[in-house]
Protein backbone atom coordinates (compact mmCIF):
# COMPACT_ATOMS: atom_id res chain seq x y z
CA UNK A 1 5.93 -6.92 7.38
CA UNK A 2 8.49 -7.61 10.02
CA UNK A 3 7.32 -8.43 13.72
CA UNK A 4 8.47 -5.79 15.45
CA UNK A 5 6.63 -3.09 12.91
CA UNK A 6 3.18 -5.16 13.75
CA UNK A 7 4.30 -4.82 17.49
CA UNK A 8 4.37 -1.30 17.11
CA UNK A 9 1.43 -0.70 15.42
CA UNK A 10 -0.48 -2.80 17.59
CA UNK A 11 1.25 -1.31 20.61
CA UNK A 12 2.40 -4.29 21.76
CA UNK A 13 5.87 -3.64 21.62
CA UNK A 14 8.74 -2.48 23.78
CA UNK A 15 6.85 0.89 24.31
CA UNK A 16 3.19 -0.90 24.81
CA UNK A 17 2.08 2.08 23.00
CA UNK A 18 1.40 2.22 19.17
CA UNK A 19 3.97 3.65 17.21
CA UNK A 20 3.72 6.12 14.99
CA UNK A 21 6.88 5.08 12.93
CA UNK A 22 5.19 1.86 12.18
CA UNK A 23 2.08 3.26 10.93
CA UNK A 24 4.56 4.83 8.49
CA UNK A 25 6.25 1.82 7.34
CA UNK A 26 3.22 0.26 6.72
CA UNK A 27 1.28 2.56 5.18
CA UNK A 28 4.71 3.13 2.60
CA UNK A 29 4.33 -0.63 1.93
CA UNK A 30 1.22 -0.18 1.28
CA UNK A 31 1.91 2.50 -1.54
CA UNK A 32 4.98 0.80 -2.61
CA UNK A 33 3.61 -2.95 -3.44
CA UNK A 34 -0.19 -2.18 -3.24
CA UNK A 35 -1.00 1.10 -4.59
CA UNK A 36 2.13 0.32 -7.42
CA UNK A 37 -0.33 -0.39 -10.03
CA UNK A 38 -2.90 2.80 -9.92
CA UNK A 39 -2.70 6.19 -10.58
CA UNK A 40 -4.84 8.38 -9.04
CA UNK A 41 -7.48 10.88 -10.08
CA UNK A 42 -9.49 14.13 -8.47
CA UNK A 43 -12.11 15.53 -10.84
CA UNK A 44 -9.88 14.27 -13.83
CA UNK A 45 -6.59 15.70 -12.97
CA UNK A 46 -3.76 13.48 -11.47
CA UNK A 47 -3.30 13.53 -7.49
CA UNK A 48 0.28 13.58 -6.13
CA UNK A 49 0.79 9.89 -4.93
CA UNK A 50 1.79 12.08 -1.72
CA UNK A 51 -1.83 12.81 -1.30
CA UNK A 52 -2.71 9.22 -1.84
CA UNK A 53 -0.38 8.31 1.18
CA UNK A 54 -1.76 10.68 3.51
CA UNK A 55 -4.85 9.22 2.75
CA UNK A 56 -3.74 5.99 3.55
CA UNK A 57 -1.88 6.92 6.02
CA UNK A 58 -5.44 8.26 8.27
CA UNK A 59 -7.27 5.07 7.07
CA UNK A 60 -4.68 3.21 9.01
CA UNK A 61 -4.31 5.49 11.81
CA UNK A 62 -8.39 5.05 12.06
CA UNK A 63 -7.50 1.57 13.03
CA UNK A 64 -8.87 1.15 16.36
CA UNK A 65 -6.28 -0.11 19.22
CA UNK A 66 -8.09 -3.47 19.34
CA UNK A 67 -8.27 -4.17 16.02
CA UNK A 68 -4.74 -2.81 15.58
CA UNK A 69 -4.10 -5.91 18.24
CA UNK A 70 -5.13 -8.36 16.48
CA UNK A 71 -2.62 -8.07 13.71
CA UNK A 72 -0.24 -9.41 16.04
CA UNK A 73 -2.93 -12.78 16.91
CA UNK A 74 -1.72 -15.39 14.10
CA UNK A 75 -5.02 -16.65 14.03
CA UNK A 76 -6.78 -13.31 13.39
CA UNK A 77 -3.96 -12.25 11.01
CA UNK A 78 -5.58 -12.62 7.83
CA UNK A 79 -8.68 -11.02 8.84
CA UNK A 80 -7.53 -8.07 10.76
CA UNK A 81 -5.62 -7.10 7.36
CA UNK A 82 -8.32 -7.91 4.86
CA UNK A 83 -10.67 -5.76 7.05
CA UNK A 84 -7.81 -3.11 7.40
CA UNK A 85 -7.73 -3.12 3.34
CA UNK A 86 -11.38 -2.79 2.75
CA UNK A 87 -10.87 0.16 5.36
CA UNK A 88 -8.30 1.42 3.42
CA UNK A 89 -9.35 0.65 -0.35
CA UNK A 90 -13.09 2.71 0.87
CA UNK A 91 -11.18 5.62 2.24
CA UNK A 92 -9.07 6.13 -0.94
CA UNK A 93 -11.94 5.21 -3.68
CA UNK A 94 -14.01 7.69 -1.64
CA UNK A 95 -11.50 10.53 -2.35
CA UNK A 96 -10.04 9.97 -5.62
CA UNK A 97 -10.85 8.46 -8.88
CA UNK A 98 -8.41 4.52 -9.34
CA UNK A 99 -7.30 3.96 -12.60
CA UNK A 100 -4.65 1.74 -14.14
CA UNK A 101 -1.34 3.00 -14.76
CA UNK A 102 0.04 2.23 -18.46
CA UNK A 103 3.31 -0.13 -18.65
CA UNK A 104 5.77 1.70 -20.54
CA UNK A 105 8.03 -0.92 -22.58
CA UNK A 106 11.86 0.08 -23.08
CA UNK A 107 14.85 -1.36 -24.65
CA UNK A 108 13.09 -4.19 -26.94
CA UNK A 109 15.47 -6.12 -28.59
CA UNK A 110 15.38 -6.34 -32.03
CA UNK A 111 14.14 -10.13 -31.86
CA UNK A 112 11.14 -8.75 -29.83
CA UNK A 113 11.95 -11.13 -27.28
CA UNK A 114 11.15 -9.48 -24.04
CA UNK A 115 12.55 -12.22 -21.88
CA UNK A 116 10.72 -14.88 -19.37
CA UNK A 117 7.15 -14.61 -18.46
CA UNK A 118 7.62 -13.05 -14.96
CA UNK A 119 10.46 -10.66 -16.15
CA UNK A 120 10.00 -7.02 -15.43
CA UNK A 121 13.37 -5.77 -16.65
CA UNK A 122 11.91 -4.55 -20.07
CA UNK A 123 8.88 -2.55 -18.41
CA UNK A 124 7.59 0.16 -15.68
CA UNK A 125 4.41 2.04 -15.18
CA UNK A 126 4.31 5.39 -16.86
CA UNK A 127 5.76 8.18 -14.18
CA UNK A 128 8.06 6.15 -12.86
């Protein structure tokens, strides 16, 4: 996350207000390199990953203004965000049901060699 986003949602930034744009920006990393792997579930049906956001989305915006400081502390870093994930990870296990998403394999050469061991090129998850 760059350092001006964690300025913003700290409100330590320019503004010395917490920015709404950043809770955004996190909140879409979040779903983009975090949430990747899950699909999501409400009494057995599938929940628009829109849904999933919003949720995550309020979790973050929860976040109280000190806490939200202390993102910006290097030395409270690491805690401040696994705290902030716990928050998070409750909010959205409270409201829907996690489960993995399948990998879908494409384009398998006929040698079945799928290519190195940290390749994704011959994979996604299903619904992508």
């Amino acid at each position: 996350m760059s350092q001006p986003t964690l300025n913003g949602f700290a409100g330590t930034g320019r503004y010395r207000q917490r920015e709404k744009g950043s809770l955004h920006a996190i909140a879409t990393r979040i779903m983009d390199e975090g949430l990747r792997p899950y699909a999501f579930e409400c009494g057995g049906e599938p929940v628009d990953r829109h849904d999933v956001y919003l949720t995550v989305l309020t979790a973050l915006f929860d976040i109280d203004d000190e806490d939200a400081r202390r993102w910006t502390s290097r030395g409270e870093w690491d805690a401040a965000r696994f705290e902030a994930a716990k928050d998070i990870a409750r909010a959205v296990m409270r409201k829907f049901t996690v489960v993995d998403r399948p990998r879908v394999y494409r384009d398998i050469p006929a040698d079945g060699q799928m290519g190195g061991a940290h390749s994704h090129s011959n994979w996604r998850f299903e619904g992508e």
